[in-house]
Protein backbone atom coordinates (compact mmCIF):
# COMPACT_ATOMS: atom_id res chain seq x y z
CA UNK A 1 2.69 -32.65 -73.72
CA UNK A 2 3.51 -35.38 -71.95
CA UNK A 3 6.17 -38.37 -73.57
CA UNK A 4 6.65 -41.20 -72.27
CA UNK A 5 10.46 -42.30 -72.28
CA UNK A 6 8.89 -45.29 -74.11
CA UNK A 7 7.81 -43.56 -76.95
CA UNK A 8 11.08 -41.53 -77.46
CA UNK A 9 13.30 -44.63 -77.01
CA UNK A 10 11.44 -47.50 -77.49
CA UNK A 11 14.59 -49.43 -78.27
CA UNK A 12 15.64 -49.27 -74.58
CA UNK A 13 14.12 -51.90 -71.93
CA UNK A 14 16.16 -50.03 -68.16
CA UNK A 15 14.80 -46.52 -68.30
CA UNK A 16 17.08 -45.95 -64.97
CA UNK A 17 19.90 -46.34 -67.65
CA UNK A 18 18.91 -42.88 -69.57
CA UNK A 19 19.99 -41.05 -66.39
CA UNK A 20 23.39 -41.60 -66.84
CA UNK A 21 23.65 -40.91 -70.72
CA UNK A 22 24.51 -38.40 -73.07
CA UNK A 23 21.61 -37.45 -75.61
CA UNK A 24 23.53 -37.90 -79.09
CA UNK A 25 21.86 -36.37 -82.31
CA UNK A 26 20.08 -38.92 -83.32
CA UNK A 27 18.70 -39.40 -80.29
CA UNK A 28 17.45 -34.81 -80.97
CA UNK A 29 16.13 -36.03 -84.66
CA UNK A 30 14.33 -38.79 -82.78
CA UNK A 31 12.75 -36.11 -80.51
CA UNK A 32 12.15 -33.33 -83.26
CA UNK A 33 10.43 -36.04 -85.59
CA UNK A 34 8.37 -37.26 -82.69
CA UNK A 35 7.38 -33.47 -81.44
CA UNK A 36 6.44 -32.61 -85.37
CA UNK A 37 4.50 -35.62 -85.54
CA UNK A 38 2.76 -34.45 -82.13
CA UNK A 39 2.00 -30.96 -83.25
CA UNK A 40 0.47 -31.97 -86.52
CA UNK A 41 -2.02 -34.49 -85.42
CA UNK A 42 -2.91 -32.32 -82.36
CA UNK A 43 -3.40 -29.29 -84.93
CA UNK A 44 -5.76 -31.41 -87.33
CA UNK A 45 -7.70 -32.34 -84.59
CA UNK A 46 -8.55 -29.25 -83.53
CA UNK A 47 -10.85 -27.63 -86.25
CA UNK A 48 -11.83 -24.05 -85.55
CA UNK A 49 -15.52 -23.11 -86.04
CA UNK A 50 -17.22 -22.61 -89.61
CA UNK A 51 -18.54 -19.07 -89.29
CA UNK A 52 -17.27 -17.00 -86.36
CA UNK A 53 -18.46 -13.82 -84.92
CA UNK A 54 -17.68 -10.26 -85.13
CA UNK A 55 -16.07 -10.28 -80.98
CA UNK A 56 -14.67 -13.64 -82.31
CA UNK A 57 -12.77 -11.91 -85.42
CA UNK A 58 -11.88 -8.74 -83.51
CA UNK A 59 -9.83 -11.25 -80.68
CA UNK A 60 -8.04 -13.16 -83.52
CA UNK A 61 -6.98 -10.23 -85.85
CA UNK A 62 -6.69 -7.46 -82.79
CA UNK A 63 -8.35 -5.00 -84.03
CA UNK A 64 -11.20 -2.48 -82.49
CA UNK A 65 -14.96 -2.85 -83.91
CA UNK A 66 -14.43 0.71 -86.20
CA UNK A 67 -11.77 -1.40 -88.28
CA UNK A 68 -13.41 -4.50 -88.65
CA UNK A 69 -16.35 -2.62 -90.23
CA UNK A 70 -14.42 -0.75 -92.72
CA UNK A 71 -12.71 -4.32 -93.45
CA UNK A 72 -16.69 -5.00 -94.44
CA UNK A 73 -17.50 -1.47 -95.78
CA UNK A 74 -14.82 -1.84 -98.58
CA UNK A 75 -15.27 -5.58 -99.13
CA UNK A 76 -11.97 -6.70 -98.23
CA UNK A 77 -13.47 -9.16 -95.55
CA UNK A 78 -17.26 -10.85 -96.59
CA UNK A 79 -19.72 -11.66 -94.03
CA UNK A 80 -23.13 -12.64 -93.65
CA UNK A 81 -25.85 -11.18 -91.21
CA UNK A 82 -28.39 -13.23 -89.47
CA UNK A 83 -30.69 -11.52 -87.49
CA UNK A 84 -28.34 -8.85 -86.12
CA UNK A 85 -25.31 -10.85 -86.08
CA UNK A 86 -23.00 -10.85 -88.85
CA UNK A 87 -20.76 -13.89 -89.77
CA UNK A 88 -18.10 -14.50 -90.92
CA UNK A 89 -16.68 -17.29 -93.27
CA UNK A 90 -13.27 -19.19 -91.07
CA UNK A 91 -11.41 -19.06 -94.74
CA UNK A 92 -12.38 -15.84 -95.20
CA UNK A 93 -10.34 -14.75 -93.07
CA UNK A 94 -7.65 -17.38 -94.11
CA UNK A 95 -7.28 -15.80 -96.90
CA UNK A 96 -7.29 -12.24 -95.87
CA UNK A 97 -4.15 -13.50 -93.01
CA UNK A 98 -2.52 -14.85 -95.87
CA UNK A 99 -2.42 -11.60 -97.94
């Protein structure tokens, strides 16, 4: 990520100055409000695929191809074949992470 010295302290006009001072707490609640800010607009943005794919599934949850088909054998995970690749729903799996 990369801050500009504006953005953190835009109530400063000599940037040279922040060399020489200390970083007081407000000045960390400043930061950690900006850096939360940050992280939630960058993880809105980002909206993972719809269905994904069996490989897909098996890289997110670690898991070898025998257990993701007895996640589908006793229902615990839905899908949806097409062709000869099965799908699966993104909250799904949400909800099965969340368990």
């Amino acid at each position: 990520m990369n801050l500009h010295p504006k953005k953190l302290f835009p109530e400063i006009d000599n940037y040279d100055l922040l060399n020489h001072q200390v970083v007081t707490k407000k000045d960390l609640l400043n930061f950690g409000n900006l850096l939360l800010h940050e992280i939630k607009t960058a993880s809105s943005a980002e909206q993972p695929a719809q269905w994904l794919k069996s490989s897909e599934i098996r890289k997110l949850l670690k898991i070898s191809p025998g257990t993701l088909q007895n996640l589908r054998i006793n229902g615990t995970l839905n899908y949806n074949r097409i062709g000869g690749t099965i799908y699966y729903k993104y909250e799904d799996l949400k909800k099965l992470m969340e368990k």
